[in-house]
Protein backbone atom coordinates (compact mmCIF):
# COMPACT_ATOMS: atom_id res chain seq x y z
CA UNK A 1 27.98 59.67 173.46
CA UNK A 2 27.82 63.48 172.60
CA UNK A 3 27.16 64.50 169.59
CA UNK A 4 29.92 66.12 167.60
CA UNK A 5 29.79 69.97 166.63
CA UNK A 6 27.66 70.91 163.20
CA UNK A 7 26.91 66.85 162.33
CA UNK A 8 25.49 63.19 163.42
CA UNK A 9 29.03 62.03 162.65
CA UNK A 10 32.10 63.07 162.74
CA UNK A 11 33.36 63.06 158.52
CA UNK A 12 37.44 63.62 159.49
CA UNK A 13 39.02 64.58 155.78
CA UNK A 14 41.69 61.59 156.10
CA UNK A 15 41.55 58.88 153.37
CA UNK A 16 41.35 55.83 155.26
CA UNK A 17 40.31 54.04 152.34
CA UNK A 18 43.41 52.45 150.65
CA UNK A 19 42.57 52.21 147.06
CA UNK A 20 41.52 55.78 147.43
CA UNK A 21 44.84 56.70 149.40
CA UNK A 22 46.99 55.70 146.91
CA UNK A 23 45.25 56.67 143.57
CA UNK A 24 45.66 60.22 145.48
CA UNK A 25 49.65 59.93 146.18
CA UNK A 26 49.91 58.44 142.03
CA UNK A 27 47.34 61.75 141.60
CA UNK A 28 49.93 64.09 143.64
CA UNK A 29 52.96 63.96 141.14
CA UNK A 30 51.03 65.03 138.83
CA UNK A 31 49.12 68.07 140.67
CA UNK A 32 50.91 71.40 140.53
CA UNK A 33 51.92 71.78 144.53
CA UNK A 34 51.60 74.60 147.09
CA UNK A 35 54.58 74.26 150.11
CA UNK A 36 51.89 75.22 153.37
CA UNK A 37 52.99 77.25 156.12
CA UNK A 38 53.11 75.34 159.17
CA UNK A 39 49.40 77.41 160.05
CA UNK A 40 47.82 75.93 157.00
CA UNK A 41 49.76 72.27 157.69
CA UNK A 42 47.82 72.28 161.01
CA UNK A 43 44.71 73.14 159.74
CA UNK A 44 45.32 69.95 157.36
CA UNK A 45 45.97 67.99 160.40
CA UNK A 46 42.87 69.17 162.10
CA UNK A 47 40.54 68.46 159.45
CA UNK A 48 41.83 65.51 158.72
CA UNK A 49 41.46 64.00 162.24
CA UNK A 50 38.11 65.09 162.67
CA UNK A 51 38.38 67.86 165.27
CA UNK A 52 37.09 70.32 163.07
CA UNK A 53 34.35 68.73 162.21
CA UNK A 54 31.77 69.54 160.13
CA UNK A 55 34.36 71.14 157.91
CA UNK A 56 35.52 70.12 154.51
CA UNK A 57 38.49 71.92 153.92
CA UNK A 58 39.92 75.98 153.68
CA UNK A 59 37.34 78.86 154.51
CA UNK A 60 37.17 81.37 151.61
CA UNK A 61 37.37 84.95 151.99
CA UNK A 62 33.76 85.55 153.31
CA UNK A 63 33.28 83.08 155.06
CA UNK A 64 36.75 83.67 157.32
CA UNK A 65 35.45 87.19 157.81
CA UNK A 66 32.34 86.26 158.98
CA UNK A 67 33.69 83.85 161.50
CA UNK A 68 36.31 86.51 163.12
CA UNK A 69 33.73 89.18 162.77
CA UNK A 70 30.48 87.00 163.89
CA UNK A 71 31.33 83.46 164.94
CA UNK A 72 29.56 81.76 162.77
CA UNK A 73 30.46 81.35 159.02
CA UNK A 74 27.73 82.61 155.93
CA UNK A 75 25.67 79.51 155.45
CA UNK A 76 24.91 80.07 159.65
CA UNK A 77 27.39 77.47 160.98
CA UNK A 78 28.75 78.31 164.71
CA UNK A 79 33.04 78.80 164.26
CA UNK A 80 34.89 80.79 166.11
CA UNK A 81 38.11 80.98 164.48
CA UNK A 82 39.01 81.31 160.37
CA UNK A 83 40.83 77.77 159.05
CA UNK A 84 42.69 79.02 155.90
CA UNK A 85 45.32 78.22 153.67
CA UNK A 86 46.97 81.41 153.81
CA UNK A 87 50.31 81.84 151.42
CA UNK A 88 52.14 85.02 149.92
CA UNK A 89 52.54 83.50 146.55
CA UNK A 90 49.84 81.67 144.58
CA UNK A 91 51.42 81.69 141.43
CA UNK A 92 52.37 78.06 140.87
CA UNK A 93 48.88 77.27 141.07
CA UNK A 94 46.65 79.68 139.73
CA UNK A 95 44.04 78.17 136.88
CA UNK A 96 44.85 74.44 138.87
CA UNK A 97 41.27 72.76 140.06
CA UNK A 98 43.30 70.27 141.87
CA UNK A 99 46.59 70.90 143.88
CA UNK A 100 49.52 68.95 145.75
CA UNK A 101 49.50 70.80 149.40
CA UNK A 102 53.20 69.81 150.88
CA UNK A 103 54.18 69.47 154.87
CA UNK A 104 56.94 72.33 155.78
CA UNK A 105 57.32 70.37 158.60
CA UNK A 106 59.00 67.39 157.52
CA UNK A 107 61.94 66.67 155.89
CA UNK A 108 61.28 66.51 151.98
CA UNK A 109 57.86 68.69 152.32
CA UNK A 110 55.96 65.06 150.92
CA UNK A 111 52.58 65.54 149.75
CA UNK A 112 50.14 66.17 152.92
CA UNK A 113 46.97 66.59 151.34
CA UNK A 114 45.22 67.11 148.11
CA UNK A 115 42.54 70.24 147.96
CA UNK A 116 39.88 71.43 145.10
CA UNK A 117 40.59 74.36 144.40
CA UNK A 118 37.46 76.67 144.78
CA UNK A 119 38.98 80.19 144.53
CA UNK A 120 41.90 82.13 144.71
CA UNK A 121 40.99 85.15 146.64
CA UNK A 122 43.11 88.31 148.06
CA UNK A 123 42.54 90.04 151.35
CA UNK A 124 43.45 93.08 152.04
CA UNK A 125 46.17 94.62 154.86
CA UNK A 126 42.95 95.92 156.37
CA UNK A 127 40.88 93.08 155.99
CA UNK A 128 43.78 91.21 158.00
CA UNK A 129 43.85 93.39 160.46
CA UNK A 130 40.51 93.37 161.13
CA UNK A 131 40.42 89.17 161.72
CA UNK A 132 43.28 89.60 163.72
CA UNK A 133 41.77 92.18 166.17
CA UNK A 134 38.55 89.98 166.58
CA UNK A 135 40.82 86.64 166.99
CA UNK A 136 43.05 88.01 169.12
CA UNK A 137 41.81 91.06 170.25
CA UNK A 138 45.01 93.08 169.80
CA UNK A 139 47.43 94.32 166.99
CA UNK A 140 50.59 94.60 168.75
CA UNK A 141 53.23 92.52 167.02
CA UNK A 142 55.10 91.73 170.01
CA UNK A 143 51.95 89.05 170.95
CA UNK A 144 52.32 86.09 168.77
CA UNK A 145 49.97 84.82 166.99
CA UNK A 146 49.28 88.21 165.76
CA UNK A 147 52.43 88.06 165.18
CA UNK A 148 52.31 84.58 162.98
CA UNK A 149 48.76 85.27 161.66
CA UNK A 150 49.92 88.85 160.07
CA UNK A 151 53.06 87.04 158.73
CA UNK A 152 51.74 84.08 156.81
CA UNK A 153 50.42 85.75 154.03
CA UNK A 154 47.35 87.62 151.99
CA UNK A 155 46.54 84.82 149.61
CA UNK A 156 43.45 82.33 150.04
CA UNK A 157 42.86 78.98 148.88
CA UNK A 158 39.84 77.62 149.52
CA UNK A 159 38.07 73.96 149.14
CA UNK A 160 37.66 71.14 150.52
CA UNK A 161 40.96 68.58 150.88
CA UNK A 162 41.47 65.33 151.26
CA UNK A 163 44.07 64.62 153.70
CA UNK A 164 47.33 61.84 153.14
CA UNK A 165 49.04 61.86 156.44
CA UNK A 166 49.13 63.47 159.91
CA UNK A 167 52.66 65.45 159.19
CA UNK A 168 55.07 64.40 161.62
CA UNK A 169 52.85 63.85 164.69
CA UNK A 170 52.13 60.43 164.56
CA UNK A 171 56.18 59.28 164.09
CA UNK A 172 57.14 61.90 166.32
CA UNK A 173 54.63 61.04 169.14
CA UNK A 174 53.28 57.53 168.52
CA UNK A 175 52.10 56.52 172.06
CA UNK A 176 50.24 60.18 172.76
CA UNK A 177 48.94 61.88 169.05
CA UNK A 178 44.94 60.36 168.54
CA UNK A 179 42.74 61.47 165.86
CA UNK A 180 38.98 62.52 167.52
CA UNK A 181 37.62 59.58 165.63
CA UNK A 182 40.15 57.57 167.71
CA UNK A 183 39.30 58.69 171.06
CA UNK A 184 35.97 58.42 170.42
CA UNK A 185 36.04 54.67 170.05
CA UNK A 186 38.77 54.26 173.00
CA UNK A 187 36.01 56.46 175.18
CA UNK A 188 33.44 53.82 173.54
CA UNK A 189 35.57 50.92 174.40
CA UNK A 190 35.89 51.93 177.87
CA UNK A 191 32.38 52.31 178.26
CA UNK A 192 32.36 56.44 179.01
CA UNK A 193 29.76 58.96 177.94
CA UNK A 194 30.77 61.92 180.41
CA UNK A 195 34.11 62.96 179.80
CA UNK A 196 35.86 65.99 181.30
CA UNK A 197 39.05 67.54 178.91
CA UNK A 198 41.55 69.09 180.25
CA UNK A 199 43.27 71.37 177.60
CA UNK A 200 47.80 72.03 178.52
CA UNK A 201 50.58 73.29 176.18
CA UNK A 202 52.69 73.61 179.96
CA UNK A 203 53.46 70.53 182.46
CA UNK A 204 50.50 69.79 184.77
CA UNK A 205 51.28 70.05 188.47
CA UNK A 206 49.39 69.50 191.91
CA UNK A 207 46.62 72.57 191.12
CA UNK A 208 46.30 70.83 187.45
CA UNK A 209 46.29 67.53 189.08
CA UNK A 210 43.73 68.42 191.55
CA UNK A 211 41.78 70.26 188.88
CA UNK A 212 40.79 67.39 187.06
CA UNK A 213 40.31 65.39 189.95
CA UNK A 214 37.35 68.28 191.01
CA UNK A 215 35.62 68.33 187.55
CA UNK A 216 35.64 64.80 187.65
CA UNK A 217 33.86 64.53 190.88
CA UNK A 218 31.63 67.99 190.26
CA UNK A 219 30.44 66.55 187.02
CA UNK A 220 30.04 63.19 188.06
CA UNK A 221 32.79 62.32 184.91
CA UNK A 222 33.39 58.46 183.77
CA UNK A 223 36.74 59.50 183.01
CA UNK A 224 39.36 62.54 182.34
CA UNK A 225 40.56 63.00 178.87
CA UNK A 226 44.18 65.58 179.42
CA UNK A 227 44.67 66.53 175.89
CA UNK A 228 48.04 68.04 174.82
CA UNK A 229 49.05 70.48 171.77
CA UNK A 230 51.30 68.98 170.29
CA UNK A 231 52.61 71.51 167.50
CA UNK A 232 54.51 74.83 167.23
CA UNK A 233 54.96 76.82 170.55
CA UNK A 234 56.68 80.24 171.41
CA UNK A 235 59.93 80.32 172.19
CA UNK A 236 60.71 79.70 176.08
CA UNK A 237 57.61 76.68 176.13
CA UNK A 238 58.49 73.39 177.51
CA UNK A 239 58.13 70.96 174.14
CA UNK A 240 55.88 68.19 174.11
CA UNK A 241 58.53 65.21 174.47
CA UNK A 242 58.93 66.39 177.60
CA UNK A 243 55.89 67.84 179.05
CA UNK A 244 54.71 64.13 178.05
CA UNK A 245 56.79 62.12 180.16
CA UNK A 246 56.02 64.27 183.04
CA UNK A 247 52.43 63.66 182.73
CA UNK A 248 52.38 60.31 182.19
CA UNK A 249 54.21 60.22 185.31
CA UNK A 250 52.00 62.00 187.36
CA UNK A 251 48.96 59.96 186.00
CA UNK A 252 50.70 56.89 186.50
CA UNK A 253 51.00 57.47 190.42
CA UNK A 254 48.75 60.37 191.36
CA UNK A 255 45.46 58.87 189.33
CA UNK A 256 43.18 56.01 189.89
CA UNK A 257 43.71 53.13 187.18
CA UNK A 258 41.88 53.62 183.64
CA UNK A 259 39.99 56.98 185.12
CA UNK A 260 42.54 59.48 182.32
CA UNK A 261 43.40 59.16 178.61
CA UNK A 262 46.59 60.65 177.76
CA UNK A 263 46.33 61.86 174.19
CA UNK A 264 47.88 65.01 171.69
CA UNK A 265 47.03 66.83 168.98
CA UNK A 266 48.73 67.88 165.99
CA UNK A 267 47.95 72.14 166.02
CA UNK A 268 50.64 75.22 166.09
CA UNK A 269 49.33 77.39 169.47
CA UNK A 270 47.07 80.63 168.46
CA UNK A 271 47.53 82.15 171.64
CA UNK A 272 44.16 83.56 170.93
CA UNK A 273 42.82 83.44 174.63
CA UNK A 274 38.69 83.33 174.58
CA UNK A 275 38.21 82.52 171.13
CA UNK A 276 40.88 79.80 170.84
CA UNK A 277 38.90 78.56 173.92
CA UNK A 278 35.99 77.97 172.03
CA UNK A 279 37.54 76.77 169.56
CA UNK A 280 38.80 73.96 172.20
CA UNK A 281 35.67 73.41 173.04
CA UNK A 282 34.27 72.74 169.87
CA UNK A 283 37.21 70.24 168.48
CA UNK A 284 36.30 68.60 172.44
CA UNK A 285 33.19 67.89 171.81
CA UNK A 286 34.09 66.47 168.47
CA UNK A 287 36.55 64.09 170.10
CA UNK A 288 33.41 63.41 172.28
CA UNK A 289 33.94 64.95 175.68
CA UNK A 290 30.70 66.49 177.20
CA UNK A 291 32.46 69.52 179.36
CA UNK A 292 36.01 71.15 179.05
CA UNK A 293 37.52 72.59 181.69
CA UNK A 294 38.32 76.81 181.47
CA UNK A 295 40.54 77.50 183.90
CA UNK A 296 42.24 81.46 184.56
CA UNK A 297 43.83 82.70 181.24
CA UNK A 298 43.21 79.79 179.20
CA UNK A 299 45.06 79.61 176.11
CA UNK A 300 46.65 82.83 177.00
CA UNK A 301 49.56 85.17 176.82
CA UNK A 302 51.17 87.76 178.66
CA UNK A 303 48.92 90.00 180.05
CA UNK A 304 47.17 90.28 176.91
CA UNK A 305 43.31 89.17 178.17
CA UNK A 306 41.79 89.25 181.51
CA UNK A 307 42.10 86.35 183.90
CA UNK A 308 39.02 85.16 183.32
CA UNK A 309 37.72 86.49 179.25
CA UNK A 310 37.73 82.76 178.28
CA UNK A 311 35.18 81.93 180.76
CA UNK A 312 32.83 84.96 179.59
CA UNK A 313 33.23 84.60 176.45
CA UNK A 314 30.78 81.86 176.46
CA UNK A 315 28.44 83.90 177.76
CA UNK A 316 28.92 86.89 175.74
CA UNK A 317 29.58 85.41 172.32
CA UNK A 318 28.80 82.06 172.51
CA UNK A 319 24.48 82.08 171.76
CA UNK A 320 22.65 79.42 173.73
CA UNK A 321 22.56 76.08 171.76
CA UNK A 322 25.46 76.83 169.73
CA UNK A 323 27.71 74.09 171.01
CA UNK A 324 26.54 70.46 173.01
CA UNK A 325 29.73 70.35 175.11
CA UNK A 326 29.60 72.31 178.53
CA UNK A 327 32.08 74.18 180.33
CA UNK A 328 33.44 73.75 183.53
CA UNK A 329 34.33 77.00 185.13
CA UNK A 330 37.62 76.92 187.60
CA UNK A 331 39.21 79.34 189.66
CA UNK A 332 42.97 79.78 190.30
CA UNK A 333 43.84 76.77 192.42
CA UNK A 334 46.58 76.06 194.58
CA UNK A 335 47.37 73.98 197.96
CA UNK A 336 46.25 75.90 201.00
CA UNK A 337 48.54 76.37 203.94
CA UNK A 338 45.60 76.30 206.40
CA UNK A 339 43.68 73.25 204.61
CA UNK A 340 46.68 71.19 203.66
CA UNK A 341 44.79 70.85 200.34
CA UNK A 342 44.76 72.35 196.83
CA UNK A 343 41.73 74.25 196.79
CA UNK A 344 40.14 76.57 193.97
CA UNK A 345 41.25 80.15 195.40
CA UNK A 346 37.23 81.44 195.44
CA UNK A 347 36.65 78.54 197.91
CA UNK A 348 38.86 80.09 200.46
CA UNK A 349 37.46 83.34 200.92
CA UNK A 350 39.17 83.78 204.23
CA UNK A 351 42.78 83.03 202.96
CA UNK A 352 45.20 85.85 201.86
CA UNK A 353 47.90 85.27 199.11
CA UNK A 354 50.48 84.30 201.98
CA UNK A 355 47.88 81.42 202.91
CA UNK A 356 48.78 79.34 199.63
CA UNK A 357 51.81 78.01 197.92
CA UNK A 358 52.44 79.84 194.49
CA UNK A 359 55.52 80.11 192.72
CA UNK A 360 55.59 82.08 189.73
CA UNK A 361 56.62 80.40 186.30
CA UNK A 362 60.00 81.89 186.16
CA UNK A 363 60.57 81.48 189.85
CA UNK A 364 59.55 77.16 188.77
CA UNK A 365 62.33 77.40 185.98
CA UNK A 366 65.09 79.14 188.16
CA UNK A 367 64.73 76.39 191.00
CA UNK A 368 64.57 73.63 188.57
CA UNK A 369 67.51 75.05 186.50
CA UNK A 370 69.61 75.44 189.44
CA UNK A 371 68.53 72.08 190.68
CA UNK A 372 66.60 72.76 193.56
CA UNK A 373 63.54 70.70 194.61
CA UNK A 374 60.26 72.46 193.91
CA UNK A 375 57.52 72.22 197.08
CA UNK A 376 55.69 69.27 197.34
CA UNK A 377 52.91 70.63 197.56
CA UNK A 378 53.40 72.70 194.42
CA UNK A 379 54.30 69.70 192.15
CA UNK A 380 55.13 65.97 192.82
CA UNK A 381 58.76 64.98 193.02
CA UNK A 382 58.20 62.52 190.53
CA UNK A 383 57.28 65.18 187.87
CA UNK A 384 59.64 67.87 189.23
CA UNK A 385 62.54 65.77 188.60
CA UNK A 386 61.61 65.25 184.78
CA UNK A 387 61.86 68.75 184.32
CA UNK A 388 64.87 69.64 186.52
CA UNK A 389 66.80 67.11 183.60
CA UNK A 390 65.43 69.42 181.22
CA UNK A 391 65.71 72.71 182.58
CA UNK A 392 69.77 71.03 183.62
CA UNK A 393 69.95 70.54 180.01
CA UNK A 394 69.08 73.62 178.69
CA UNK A 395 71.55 75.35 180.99
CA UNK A 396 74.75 73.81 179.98
């Protein structure tokens, strides 16, 4: 099995040992406490399932502007986005070597981690602005994680953290949210070693169906792992409850038995475009998948980055050796009028736009909202009807 990113092993932050777990909760009501933002609660999450592995904990101040500026952090490790527990007051812990960090996310805020606190460091308005241009490559307010990342705060706390829980994901999504450590011992179970991800915050339909099924063959895959965010979205996204069931569905009848894992994890969407693709590809490879596939606008907003920047950012920013996991590269795919087949759109050189079956997102939500079947060959019936109910529901 692939390596994972920085490390022989993956070292996830959780406490899985239980003497040590609960000398650490008897520790927290003791600890002054920070409330997180749901940013830094995600981070938590992360590190403590292993996908961002080799990390410890919270990036201090140089270190996250290296990373936006330079990809990699000072000590030379490859990283393409800062993980920091940003907050706009640090005054309950100041002078504290050891703090409570609590979940915003759940009911209560209970204790979600416990960090060492290494320093207490300011940035600057400019010094914000100039990770969020790198990370996102804009400052307009109106995308959205410049948006969150401008909002959360100019405060750093940095250290390493040992993590208590996995915030809400876990009761919220039993049968879907896996650590990496835990799909690396499912993919070891099963016997794979080449595993193709496939990275959605949206339902999957027939040109995300066929997708996989193309990496799978191109790469010669054991199996398919379709990994879902689970966390905060913008407003207007389909939330994970239900782009679950209509997954599961799809894989159920449209998918060979035991060829796909169907798993989550617990992260708030960056919207970042090419550099929260690599980040994707790094926590992939730490969940041990050997290629991800990059499809048009991945990760994406708007009209923010061009259709294909999160393809070419590999090339450009990525230097050779950096990561183990490779990337598959995909077109725009869609089912071809003159094939009867979803094809990648660069295959079909001799097909205008009129030649393929596209429906535009909002022209997917009107149909569905007013009840009206999609295409088959734009999504199964199956999955179409999940999200008709949902798209019903919303209207009333």
């Amino acid at each position: 099995m692939i390596k994972p990113h920085g490390s022989d092993a993956l070292d996830p932050r959780f406490v899985y040992d239980t003497e040590r777990h609960h000398a650490l909760m008897k520790e927290a009501e003791s600890l002054p406490s920070l409330l997180l933002n749901s940013a830094a609660a995600a981070n938590a999450v992360m590190l403590g399932a292993g996908y961002f592995n080799p990390l410890k904990g919270y990036m201090n101040k140089a270190d996250a502007l290296s990373v936006a500026a330079k990809l990699h952090t000072t000590a030379g490790l490859f990283w393409p986005v800062p993980v920091l527990n940003l907050t706009t007051d640090a005054a309950a812990v100041r002078g504290a070597t050891r703090i409570a960090l609590r979940d915003p996310n759940v009911e209560g805020n209970p204790v979600l981690a416990i960090q060492t606190v290494e320093a207490i460091e300011e940035f600057s308005e400019a010094e914000i602005s100039q990770m969020a241009e790198k990370i996102f490559r804009t400052l307009d307010p109106k995308h959205p994680g410049v948006a969150t990342f401008t909002s959360l705060g100019r405060v750093a706390i940095s250290g390493p953290i040992e993590v208590l829980n996995f915030s809400y994901f876990q009761q919220d999504f039993p049968d879907t949210f896996r650590t990496a450590v835990e799909i690396r011992n499912e993919m070891a179970e099963r016997g794979w070693n080449t595993v193709v991800a496939f990275q959605t915050r949206n339902p999957m339909h027939r040109a995300h169906e066929e997708l996989c099924k193309m990496a799978r063959d191109a790469v010669k895959a054991d199996g398919v792992l379709i990994h879902m965010l689970l966390g905060k979205l913008k407003a207007g996204d389909i939330p994970a409850h239900v782009r679950d069931a209509a997954i599961r569905k799809m894989v159920e009848l449209y998918f060979p038995a035991n060829t796909v894992m169907i798993t989550g994890y617990g992260f708030d969407m960056l919207y970042a475009g090419p550099r929260e693709a690599v980040l994707h590809a790094v926590f992939r490879q730490n969940c041990g998948c050997t290629h991800l596939i990059v499809g048009r606008d991945h990760a994406g907003v708007g009209s923010y980055y061009g259709a294909f920047d999160a393809q070419t950012v590999f090339d450009e920013e990525v230097p050779a050796g950096a990561l183990g996991i490779q990337i598959f590269r995909a077109d725009n795919t869609a089912y071809s009028k003159k094939l009867n087949r979803v094809v990648m759109m660069r295959d079909a050189p001799d097909h205008s736009d009129e030649d393929f079956v596209q429906l535009s997102g909002t022209k997917v939500r009107e149909m569905l909202a007013a009840g009206k079947d999609l295409p088959v060959e734009f999504a199964r019936p199956e999955v179409a009807r999940i999200l008709m109910g949902y798209y019903q529901s919303e209207a009333k």
